[in-house]
C-alpha atoms as a PDB file:
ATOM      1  CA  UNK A   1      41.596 -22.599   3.648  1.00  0.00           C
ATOM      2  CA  UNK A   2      38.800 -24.865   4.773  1.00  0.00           C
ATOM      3  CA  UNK A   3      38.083 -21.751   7.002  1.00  0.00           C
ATOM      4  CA  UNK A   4      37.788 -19.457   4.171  1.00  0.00           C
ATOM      5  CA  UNK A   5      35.606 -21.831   2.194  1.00  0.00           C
ATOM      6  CA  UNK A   6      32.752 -22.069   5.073  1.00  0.00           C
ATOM      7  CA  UNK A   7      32.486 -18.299   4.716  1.00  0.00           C
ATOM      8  CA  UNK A   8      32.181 -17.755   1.527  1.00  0.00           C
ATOM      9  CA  UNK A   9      29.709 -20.199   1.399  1.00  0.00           C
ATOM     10  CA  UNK A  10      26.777 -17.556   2.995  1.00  0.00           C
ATOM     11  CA  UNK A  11      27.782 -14.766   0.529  1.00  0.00           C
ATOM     12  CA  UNK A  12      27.794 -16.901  -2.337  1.00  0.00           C
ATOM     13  CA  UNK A  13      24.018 -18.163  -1.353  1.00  0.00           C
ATOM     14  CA  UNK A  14      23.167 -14.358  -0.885  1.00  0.00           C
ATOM     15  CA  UNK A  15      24.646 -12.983  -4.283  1.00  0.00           C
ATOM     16  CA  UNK A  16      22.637 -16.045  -6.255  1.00  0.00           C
ATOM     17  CA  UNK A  17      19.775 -15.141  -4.545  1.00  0.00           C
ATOM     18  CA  UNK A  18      19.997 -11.175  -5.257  1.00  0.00           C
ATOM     19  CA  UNK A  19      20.919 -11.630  -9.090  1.00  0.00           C
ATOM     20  CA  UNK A  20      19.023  -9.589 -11.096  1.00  0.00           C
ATOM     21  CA  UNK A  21      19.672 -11.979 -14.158  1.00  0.00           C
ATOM     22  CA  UNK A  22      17.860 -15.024 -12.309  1.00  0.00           C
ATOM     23  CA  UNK A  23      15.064 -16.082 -14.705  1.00  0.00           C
ATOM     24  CA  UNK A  24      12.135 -15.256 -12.222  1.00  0.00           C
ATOM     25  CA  UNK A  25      13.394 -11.783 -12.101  1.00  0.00           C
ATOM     26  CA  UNK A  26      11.736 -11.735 -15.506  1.00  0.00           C
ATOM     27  CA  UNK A  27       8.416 -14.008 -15.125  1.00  0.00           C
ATOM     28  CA  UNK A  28       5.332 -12.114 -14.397  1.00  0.00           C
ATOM     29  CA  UNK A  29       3.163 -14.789 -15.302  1.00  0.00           C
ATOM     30  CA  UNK A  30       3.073 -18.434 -13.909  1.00  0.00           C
ATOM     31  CA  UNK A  31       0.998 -21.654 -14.875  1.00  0.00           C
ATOM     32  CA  UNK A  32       0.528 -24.494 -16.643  1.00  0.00           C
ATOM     33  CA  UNK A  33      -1.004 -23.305 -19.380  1.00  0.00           C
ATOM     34  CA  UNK A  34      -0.898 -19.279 -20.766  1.00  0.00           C
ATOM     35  CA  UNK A  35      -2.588 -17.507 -23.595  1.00  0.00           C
ATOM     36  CA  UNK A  36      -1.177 -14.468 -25.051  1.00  0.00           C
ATOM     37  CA  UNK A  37      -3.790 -12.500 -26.729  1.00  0.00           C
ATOM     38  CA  UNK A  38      -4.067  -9.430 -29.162  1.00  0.00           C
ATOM     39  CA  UNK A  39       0.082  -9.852 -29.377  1.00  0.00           C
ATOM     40  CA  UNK A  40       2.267  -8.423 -32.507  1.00  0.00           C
ATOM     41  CA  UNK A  41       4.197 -10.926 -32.874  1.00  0.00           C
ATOM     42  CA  UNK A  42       8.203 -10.519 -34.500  1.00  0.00           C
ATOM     43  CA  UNK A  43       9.363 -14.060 -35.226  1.00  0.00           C
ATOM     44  CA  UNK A  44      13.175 -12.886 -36.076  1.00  0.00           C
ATOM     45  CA  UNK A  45      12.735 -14.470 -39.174  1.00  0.00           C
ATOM     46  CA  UNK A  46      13.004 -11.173 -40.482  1.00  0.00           C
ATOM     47  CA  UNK A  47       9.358 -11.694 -41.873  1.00  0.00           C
ATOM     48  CA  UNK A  48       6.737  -8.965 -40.974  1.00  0.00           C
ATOM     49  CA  UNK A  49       5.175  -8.722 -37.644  1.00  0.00           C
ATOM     50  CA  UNK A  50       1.908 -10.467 -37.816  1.00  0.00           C
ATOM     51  CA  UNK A  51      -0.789  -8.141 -35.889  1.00  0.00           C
ATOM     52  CA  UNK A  52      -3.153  -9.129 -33.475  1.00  0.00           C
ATOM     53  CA  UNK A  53      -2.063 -12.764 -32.790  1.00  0.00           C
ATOM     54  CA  UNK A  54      -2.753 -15.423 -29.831  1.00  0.00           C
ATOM     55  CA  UNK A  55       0.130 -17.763 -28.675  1.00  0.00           C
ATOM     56  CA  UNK A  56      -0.868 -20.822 -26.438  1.00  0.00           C
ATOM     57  CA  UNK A  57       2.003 -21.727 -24.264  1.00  0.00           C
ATOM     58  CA  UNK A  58       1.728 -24.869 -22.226  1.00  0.00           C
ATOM     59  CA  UNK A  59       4.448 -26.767 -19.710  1.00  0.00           C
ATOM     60  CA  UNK A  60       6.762 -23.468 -20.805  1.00  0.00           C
ATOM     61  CA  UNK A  61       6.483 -24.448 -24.623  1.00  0.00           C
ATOM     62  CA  UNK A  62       4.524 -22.512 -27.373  1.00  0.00           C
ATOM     63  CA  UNK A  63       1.449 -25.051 -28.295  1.00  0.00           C
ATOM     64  CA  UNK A  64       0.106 -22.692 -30.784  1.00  0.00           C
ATOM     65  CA  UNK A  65       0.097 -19.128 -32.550  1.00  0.00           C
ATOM     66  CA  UNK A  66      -2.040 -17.906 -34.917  1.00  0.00           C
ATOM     67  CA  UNK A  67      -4.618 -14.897 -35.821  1.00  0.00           C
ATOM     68  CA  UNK A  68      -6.925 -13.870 -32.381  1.00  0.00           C
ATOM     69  CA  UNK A  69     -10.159 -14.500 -34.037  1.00  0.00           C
ATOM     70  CA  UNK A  70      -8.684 -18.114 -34.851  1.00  0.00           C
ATOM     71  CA  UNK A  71      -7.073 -19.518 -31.765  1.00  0.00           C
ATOM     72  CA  UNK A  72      -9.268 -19.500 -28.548  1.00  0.00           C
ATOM     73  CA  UNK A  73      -7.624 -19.527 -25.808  1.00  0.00           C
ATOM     74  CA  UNK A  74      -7.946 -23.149 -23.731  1.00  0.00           C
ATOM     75  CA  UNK A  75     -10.229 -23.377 -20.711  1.00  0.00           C
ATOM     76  CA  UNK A  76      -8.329 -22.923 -17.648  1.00  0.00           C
ATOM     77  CA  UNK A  77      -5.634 -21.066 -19.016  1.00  0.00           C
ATOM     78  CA  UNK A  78      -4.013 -17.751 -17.679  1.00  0.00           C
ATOM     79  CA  UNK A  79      -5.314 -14.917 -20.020  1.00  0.00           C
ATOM     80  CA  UNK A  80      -2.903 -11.798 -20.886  1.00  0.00           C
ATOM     81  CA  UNK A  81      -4.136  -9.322 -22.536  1.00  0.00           C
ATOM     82  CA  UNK A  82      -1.177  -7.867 -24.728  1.00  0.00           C
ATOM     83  CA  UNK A  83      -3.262  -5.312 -27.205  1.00  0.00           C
ATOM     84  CA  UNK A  84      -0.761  -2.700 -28.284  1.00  0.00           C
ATOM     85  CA  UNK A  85       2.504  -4.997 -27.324  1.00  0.00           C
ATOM     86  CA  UNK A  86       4.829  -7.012 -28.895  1.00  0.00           C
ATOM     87  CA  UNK A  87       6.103 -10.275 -28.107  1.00  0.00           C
ATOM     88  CA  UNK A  88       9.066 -11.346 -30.122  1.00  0.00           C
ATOM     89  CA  UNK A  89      11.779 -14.461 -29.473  1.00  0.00           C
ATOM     90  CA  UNK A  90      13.975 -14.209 -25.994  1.00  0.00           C
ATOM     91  CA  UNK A  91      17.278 -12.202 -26.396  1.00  0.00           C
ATOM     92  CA  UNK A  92      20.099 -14.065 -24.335  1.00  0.00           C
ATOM     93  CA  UNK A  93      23.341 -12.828 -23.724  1.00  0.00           C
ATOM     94  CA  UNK A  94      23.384 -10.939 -25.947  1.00  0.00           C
ATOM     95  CA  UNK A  95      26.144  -9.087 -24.671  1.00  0.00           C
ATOM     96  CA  UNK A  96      28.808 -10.985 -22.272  1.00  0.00           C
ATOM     97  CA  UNK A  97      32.444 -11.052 -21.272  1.00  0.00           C
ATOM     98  CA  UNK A  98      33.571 -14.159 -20.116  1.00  0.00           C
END
């Protein structure tokens, strides 16, 4: 058994490493501090998209959201430009057998 255990141990390191559901699979963008600019943005409140919107997110939190022409982006931060995209809360398993 002890046998069996040591080599497993390689595959199991490969398959975490080759999961397409790890989190930086899905990151694009890295930093301290992002702005999200020209964004619709759903809030799955099941109020109306709000057009053209800027969300601030800094240490992986959202700092701010609010109308483009209002919230300037902070010096230093990582700009993305989202004109004509949406950004809308995270969908997690959302669909799982366990």
């Amino acid at each position: 058994m002890v046998f069996f255990a040591s080599v497993a141990q390689p595959f199991r390191a490969a398959s975490a490493q080759q999961n397409p559901n790890a989190p930086q699979n899905f990151i694009k963008v890295t930093g301290p501090v992002i702005a999200l600019t020209h964004a619709r943005v759903i809030d799955g409140t099941g109020a109306a998209a709000r057009a053209d919107q800027t969300l601030v997110i800094r240490d992986g939190s959202i700092a701010a959201v609010g109308d483009a022409a209002a919230v300037t982006p902070p010096a230093g931060a990582t700009v993305v430009d989202l004109t004509g995209r949406s950004v809308m809360p995270g969908l997690v398993m959302m669909h799982e057998h366990l």
